[in-house]
Structures are given as structure tokens and as C-alpha cells.
N, C-alpha and C. Protein backbone atom coordinates (compact mmCIF):
# COMPACT_ATOMS: atom_id res chain seq x y z
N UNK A 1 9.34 21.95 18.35
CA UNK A 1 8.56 22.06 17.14
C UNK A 1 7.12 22.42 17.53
N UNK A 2 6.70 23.33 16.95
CA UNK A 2 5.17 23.75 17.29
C UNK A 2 4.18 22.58 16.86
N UNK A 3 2.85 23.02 17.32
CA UNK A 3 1.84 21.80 17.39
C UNK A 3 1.10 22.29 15.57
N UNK A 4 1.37 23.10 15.28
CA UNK A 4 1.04 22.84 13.91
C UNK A 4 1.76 22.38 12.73
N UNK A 5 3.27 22.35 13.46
CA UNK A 5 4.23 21.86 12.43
C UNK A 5 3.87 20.37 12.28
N UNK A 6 3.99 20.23 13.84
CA UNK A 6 3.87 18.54 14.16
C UNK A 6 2.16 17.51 13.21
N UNK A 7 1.60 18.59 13.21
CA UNK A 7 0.34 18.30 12.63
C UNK A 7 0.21 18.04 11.05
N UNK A 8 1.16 19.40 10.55
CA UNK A 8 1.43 19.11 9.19
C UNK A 8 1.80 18.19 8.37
N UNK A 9 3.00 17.46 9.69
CA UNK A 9 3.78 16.73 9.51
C UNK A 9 3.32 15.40 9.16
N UNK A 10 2.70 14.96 10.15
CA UNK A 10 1.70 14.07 10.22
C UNK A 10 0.76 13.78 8.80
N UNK A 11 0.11 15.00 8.78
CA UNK A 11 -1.07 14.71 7.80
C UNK A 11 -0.44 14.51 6.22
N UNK A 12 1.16 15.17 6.53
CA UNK A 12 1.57 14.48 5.09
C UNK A 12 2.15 13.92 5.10
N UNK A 13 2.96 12.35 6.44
CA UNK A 13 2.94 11.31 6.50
C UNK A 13 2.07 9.94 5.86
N UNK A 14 0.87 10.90 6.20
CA UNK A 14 -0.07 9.89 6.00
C UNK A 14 -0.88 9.67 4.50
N UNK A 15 -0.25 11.19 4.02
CA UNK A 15 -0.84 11.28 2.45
C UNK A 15 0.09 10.14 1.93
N UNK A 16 1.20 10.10 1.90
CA UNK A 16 1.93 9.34 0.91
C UNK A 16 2.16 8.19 1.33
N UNK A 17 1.60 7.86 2.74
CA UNK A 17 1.69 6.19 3.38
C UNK A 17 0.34 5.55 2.46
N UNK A 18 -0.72 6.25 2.40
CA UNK A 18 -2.60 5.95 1.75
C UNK A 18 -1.82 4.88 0.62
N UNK A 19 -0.88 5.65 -0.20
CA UNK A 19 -1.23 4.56 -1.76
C UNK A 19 -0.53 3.39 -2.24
N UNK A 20 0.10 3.45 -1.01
CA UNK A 20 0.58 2.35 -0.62
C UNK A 20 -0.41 0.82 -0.36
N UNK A 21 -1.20 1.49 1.02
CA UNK A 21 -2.09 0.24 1.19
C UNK A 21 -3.17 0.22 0.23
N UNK A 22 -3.44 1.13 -0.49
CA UNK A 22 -4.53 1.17 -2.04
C UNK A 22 -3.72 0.03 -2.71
N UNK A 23 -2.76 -0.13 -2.89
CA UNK A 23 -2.14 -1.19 -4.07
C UNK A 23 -2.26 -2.86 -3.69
N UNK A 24 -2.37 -2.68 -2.28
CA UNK A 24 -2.57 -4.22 -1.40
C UNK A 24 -3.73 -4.70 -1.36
N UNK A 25 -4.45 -3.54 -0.88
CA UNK A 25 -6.14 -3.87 -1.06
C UNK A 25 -6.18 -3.97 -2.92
N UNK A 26 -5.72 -3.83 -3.80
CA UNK A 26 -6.37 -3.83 -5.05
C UNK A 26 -5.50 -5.08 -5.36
N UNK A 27 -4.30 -5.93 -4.88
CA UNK A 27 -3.68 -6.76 -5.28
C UNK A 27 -4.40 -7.78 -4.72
N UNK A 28 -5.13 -7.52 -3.43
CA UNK A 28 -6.41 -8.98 -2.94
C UNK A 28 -7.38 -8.93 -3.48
N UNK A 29 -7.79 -7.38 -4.04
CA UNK A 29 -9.33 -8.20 -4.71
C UNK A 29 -8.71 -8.53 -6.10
N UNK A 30 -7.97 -8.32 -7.07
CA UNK A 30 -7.46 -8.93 -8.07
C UNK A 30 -7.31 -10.63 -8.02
N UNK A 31 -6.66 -10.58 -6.76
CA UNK A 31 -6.62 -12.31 -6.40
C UNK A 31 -8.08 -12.80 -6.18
N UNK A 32 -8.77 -12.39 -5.43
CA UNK A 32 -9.93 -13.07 -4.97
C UNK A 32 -11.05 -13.18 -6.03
N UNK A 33 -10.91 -11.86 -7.11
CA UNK A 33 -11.80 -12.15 -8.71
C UNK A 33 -10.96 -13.36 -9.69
N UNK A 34 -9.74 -13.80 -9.14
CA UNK A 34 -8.74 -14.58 -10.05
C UNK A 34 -8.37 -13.87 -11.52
N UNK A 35 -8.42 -12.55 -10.99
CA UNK A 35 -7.07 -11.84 -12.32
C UNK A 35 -5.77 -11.29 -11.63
N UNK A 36 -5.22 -12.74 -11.76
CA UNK A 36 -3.77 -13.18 -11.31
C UNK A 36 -2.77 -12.06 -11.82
N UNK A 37 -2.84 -12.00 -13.22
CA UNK A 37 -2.30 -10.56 -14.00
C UNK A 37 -1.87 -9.51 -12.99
N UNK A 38 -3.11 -9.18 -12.66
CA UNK A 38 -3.34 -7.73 -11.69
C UNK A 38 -2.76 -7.78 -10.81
N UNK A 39 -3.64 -9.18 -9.96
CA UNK A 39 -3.04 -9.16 -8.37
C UNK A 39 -1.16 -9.07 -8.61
N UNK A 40 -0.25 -9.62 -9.52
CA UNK A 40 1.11 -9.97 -9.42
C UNK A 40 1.53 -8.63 -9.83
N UNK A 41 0.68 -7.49 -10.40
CA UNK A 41 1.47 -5.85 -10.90
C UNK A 41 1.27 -5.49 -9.54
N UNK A 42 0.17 -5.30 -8.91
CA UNK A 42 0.00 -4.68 -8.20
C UNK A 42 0.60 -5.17 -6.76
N UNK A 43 0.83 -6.32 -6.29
CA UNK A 43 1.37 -6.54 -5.26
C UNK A 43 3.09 -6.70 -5.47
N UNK A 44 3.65 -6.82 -6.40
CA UNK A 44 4.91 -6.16 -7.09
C UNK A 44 5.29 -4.86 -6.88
N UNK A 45 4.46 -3.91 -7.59
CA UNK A 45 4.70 -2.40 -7.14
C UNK A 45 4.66 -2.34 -5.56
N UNK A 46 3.46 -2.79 -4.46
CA UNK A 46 3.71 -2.27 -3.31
C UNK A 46 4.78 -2.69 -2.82
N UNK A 47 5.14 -4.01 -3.01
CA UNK A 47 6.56 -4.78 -2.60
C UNK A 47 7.42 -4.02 -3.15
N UNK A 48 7.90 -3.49 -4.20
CA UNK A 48 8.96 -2.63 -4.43
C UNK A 48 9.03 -1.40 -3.61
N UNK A 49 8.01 -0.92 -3.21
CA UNK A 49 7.64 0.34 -2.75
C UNK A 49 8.22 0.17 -0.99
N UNK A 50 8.55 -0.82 -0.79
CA UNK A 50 8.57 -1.58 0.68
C UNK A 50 7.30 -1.66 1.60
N UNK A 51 6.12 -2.07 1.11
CA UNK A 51 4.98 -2.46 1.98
C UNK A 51 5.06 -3.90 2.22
N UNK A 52 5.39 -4.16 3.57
CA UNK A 52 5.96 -5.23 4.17
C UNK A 52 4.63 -6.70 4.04
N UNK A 53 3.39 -6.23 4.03
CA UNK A 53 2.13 -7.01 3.66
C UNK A 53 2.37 -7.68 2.31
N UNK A 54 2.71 -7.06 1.53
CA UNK A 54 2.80 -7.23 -0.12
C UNK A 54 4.41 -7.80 -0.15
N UNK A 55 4.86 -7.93 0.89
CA UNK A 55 6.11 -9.03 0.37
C UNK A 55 6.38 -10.23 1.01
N UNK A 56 5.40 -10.23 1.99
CA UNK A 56 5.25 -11.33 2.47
C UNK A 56 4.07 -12.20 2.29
N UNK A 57 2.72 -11.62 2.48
CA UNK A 57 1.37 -12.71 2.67
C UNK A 57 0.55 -11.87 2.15
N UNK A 58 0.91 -11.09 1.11
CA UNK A 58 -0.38 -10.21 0.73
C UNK A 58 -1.72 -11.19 0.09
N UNK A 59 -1.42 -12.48 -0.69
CA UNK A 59 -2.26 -12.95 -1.47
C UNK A 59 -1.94 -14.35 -0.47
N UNK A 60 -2.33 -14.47 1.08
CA UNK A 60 -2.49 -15.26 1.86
C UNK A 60 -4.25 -15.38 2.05
């Protein structure tokens, strides 16, 4: 595989890995302002999504 495939590859690995950890980081500060609401949509969706943080200790 050429070094620009491999590159491509990569950089759109990483696009669709990003909004993933956006939903974890927004499910701790939801917890840490205490809008419980939020933090439980949002660390729900990443847990469905399989982000392994958000199904185990995200709001640790």
C-alpha cells in the first residue's frame, strides 16, 4: 500500500474516532456542572457507540 494511501487512511481513522471522545468529554463536564440529564444522554450514546471510557468510569 503506498504511503499516501496509508496516510489517508489514517487521517480518516481519526476523523470518525474525534466524536466519539467529544461525547465523553461533554458527558464529564455535564457531570461536574451536575446536569445529570446530559451527562446520562451523552455518556449513553458514547457507550452505545462502543467507547470503552463511557461504559465503564466515564463519570468516575
Amino acid at each position: 500500500m503506498s504511503r499516501i494511501a496509508q496516510t489517508s487512511l489514517t487521517v480518516l481513522w481519526l476523523a470518525y474516532s474525534m466524536p466519539a471522545l467529544g461525547d465523553v468529554t461533554g458527558c464529564k463536564a455535564a457531570y461536574a456542572r451536575q446536569d445529570y440529564t446530559t451527562a446520562l444522554q451523552e455518556c449513553r450514546a458514547a457507550a452505545e457507540e462502543g467507547d470503552a471510557d463511557a461504559q465503564t468510569s466515564a463519570l468516575r
